[in-house]
Protein backbone atom coordinates (compact mmCIF):
# COMPACT_ATOMS: atom_id res chain seq x y z
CA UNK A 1 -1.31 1.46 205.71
CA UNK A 2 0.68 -1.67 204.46
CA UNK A 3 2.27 -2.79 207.52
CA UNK A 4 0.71 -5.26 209.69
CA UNK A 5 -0.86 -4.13 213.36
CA UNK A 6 -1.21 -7.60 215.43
CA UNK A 7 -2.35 -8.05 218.93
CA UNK A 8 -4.08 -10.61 221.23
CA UNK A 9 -6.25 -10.28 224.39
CA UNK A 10 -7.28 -12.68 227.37
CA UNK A 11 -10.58 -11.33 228.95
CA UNK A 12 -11.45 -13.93 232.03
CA UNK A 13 -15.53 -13.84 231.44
CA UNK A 14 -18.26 -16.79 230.89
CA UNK A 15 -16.46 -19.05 233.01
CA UNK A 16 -13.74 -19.29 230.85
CA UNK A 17 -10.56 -17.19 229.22
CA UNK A 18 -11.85 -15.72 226.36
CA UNK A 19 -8.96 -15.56 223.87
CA UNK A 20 -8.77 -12.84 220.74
CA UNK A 21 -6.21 -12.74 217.81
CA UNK A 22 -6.81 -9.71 215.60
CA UNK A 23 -4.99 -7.93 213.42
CA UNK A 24 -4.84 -5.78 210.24
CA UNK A 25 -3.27 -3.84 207.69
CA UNK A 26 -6.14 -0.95 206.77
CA UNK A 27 -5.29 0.16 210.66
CA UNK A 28 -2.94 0.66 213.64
CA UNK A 29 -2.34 -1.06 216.82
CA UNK A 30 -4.20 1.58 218.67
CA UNK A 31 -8.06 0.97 216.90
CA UNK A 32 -7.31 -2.42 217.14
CA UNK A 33 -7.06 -1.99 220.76
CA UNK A 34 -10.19 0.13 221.19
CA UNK A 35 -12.16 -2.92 218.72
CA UNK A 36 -10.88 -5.09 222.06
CA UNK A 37 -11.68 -2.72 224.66
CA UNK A 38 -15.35 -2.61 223.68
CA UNK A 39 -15.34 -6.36 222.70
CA UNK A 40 -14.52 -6.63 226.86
CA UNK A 41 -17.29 -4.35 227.53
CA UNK A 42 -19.79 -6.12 225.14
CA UNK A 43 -18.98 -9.93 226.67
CA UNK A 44 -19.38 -8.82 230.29
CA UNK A 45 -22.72 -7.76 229.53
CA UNK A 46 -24.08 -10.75 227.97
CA UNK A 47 -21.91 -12.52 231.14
CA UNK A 48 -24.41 -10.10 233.07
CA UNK A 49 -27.63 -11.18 231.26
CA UNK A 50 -27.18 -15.21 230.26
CA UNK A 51 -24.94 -16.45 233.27
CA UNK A 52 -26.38 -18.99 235.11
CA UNK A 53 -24.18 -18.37 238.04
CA UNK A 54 -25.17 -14.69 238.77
CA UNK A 55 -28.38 -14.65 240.58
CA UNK A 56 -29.22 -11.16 239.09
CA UNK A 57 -28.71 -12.08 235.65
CA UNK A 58 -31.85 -12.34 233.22
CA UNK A 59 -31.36 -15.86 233.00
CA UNK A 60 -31.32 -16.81 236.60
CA UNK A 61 -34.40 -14.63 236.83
CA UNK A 62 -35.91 -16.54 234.29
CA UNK A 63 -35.11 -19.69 235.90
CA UNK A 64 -37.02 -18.66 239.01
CA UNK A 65 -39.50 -17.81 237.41
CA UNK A 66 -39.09 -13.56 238.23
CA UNK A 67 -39.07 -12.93 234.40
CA UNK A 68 -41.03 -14.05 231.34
CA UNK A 69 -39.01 -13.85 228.37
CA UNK A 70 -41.50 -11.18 226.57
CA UNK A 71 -39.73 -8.89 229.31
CA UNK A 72 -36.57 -9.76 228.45
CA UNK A 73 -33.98 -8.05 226.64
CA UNK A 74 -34.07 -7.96 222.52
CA UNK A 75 -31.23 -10.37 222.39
CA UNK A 76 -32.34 -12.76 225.03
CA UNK A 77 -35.38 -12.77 223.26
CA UNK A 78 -33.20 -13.12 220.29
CA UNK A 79 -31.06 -16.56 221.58
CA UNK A 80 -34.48 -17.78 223.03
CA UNK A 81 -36.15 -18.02 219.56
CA UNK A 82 -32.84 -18.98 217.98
CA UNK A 83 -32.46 -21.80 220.17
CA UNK A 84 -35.92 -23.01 220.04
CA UNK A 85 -34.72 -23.34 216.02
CA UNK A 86 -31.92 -25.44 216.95
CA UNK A 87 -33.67 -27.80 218.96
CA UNK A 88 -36.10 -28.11 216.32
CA UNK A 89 -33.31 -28.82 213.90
CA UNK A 90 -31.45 -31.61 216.33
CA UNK A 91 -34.79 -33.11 216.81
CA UNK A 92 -34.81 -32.31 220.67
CA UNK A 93 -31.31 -33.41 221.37
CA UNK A 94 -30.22 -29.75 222.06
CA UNK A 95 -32.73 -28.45 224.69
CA UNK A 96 -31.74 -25.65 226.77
CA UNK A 97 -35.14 -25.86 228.45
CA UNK A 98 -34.73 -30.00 229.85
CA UNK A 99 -31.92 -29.05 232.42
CA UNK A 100 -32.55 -28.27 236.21
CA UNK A 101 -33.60 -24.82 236.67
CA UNK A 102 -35.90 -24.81 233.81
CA UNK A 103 -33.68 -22.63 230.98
CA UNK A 104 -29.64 -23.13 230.32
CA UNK A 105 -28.54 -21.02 226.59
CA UNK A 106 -25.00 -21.69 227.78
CA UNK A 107 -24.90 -24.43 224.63
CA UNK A 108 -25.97 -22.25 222.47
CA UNK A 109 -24.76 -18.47 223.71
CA UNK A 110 -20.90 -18.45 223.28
CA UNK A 111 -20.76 -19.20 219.83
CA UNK A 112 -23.77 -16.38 219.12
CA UNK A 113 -21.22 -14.01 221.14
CA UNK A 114 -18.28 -15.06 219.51
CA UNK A 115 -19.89 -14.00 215.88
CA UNK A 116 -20.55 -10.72 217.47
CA UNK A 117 -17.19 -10.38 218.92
CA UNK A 118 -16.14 -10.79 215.06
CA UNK A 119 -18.60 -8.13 213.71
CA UNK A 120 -17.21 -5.39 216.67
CA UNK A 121 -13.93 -5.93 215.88
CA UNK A 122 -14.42 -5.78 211.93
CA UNK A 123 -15.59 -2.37 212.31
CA UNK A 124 -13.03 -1.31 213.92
CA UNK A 125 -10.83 -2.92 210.44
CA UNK A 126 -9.80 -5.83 211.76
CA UNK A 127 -9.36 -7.98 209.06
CA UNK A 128 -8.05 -11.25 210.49
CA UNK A 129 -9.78 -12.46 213.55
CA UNK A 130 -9.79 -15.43 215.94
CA UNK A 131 -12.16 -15.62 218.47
CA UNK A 132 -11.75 -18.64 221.37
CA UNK A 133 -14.30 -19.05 224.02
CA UNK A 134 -13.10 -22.70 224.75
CA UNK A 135 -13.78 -24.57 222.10
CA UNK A 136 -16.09 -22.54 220.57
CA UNK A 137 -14.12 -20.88 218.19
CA UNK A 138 -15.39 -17.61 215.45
CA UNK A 139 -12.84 -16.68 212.47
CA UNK A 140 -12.69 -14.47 209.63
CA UNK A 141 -10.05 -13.77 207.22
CA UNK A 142 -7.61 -16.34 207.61
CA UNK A 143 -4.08 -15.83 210.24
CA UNK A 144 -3.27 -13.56 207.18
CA UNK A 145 -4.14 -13.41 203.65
CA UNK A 146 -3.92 -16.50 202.00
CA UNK A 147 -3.18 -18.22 205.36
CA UNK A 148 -5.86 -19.84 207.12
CA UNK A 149 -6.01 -20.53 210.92
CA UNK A 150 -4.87 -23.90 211.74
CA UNK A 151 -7.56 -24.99 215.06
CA UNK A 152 -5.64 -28.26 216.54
CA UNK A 153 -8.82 -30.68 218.34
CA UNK A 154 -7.37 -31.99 221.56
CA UNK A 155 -8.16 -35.85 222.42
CA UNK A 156 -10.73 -35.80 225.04
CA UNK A 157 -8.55 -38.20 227.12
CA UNK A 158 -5.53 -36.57 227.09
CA UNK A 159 -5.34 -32.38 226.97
CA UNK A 160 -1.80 -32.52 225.72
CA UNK A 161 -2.41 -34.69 222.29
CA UNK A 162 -4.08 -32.78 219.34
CA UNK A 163 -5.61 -35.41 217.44
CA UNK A 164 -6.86 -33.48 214.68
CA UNK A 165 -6.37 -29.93 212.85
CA UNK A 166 -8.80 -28.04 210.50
CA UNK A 167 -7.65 -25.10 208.44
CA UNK A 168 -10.54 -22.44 208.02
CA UNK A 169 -10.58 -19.42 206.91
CA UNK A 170 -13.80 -17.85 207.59
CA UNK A 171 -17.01 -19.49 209.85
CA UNK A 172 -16.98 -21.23 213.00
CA UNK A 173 -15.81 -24.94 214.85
CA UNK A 174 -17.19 -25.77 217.86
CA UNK A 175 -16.33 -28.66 219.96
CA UNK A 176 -18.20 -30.41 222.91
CA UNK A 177 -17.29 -33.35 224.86
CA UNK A 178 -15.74 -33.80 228.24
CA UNK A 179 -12.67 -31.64 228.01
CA UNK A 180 -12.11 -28.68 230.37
CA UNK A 181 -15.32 -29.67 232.66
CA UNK A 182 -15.69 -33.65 232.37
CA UNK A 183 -18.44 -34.68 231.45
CA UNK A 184 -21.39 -32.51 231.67
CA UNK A 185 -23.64 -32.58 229.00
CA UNK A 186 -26.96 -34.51 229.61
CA UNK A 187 -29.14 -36.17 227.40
CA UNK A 188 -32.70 -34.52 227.04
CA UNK A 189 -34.46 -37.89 226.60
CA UNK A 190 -33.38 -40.05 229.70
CA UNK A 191 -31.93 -36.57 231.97
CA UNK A 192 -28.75 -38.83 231.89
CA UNK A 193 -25.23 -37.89 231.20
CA UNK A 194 -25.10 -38.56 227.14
CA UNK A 195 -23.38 -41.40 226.06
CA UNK A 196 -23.57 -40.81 222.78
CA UNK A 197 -20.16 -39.55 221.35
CA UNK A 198 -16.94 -38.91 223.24
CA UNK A 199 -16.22 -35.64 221.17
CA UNK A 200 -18.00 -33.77 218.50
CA UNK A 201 -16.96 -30.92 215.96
CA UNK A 202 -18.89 -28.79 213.65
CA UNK A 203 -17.66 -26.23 211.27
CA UNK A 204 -20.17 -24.24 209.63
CA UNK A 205 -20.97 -20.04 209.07
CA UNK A 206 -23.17 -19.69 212.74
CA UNK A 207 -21.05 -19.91 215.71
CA UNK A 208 -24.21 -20.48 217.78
CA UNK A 209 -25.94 -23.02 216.00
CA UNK A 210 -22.24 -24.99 215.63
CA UNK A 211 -22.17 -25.10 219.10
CA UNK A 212 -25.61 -26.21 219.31
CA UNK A 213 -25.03 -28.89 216.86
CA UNK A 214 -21.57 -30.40 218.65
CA UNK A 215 -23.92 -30.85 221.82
CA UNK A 216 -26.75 -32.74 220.05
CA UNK A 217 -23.90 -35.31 218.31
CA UNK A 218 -22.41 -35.82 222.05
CA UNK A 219 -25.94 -36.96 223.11
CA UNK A 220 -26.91 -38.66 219.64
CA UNK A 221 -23.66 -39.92 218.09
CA UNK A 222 -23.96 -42.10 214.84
CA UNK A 223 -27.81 -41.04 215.24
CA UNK A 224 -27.16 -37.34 214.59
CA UNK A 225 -25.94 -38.04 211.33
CA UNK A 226 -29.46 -38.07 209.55
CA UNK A 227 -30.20 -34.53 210.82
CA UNK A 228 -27.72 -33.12 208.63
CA UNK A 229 -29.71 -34.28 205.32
CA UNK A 230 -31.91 -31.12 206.59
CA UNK A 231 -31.78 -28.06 204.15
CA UNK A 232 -30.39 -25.76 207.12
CA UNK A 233 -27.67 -27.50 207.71
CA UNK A 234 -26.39 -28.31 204.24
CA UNK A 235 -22.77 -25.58 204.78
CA UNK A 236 -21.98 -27.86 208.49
CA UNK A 237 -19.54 -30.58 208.32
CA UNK A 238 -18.66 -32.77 211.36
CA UNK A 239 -16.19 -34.92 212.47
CA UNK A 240 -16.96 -37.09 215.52
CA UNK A 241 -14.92 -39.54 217.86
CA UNK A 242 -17.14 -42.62 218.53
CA UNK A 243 -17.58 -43.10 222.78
CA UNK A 244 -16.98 -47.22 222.21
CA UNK A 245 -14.42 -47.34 219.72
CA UNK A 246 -11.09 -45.84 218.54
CA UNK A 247 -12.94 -44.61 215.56
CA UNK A 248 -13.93 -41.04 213.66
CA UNK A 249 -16.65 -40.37 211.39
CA UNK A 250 -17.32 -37.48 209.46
CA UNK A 251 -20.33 -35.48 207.06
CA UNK A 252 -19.12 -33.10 204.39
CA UNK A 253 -15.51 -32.42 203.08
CA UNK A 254 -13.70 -31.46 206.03
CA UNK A 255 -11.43 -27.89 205.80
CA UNK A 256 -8.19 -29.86 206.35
């Protein structure tokens, strides 16, 4: 099959509108379409076992203390060690465990998702894939060959002004700041709303851990920077709008 089979989705899940571009040319519009169809399936269950909001979810459970993660599910088990690395790796400033309630993966769980989303939908032949859950964005294979997607960064003061836009291939950009639900994210040191960047984007191969990463800068800012001299996190680059001045920074050489 030469010809091209595109299609997109909108699946409202997570709190959000999850947003899919996918398309091929090893298969038709109609396995495309069944790659989506159990893509929905597979995000309303982990929307069933990590929402916060749903009091019979794992994670509410968790929270009240009606479930210890040994008798959780293998991939809550999975994002609970996973984001016990990442706070190790951002030095604290990720925490999903210093919120109220005790336990909040949302920071780290979308991107992890999004990855999956990818995988699901590559073995169904999808060869070109976006995945948006709001920021938190999982590609592979470019808008075509030899095309990459172009991901515009809004200003976080004004939704309608793209400030910046990366072209990437294959990986993941995540990007936290106040955007879509002001601001929100607290620091783990003072329990105060962090102060410490006004936006934050990573692009690296781990959707989860990207995600984790644009939190920490938020709370850290011009302090994050030394965590990326870490091993791990040698593939990330960042780019960062300063809180206190109409500046950017950035670590690595930037997809743009």
């Amino acid at each position: 099959m030469s010809e091209r089979a595109r299609t997109t989705a909108e699946i409202d899940v997570w709190g959000t509108i999850l947003f899919i571009d996918v398309a091929s040319t090893k298969v038709g519009l109609e396995e495309l379409e069944a790659g989506l169809a159990e893509v929905t399936e597979y995000v309303k269950v982990i929307d069933q076992e990590f929402s916060t909001y749903k009091p019979d979810s794992q994670v509410s459970k968790i929270r009240r203390g009606e479930l210890k993660i040994q008798e959780a599910s293998a991939q809550m088990q999975e994002v609970w060690q996973l984001c016990e690395v990442a706070k190790g790796l951002t030095d604290g400033s990720f925490d999903p465990w210093c919120v109220k309630g005790g336990y909040d993966p949302s920071g780290y769980v979308k991107g992890w998702a999004a990855d999956r989303c990818i995988r699901i939908l590559q073995r169904h032949g999808a060869e070109n894939v976006q995945v948006n859950a709001a920021g938190d964005l999982s590609l592979a294979g470019g808008f075509e060959a030899g095309k990459p997607w172009s991901i515009g960064i809004r200003s976080p003061e004004n939704r309608f002004e793209v400030v910046k836009v990366f072209e990437i291939f294959e990986g993941a950009i995540a990007t936290s700041g106040t955007y879509e639900i002001g601001a929100h994210i607290k620091d783990p040191y003072t329990g105060l709303i962090a102060i410490g960047a006004l936006s934050a984007t990573v692009i690296g191969p781990d959707g989860g851990l990207a995600d984790a990463l644009a939190t920490a800068l938020v709370v850290m800012g011009r302090d994050g920077a030394v965590i990326f001299s870490k091993p791990e996190l040698a593939e990330y680059k960042v780019w960062v709008i300063d809180r206190h001045e109409e500046t950017a920074w950035t670590i690595g050489e930037l997809p743009v």
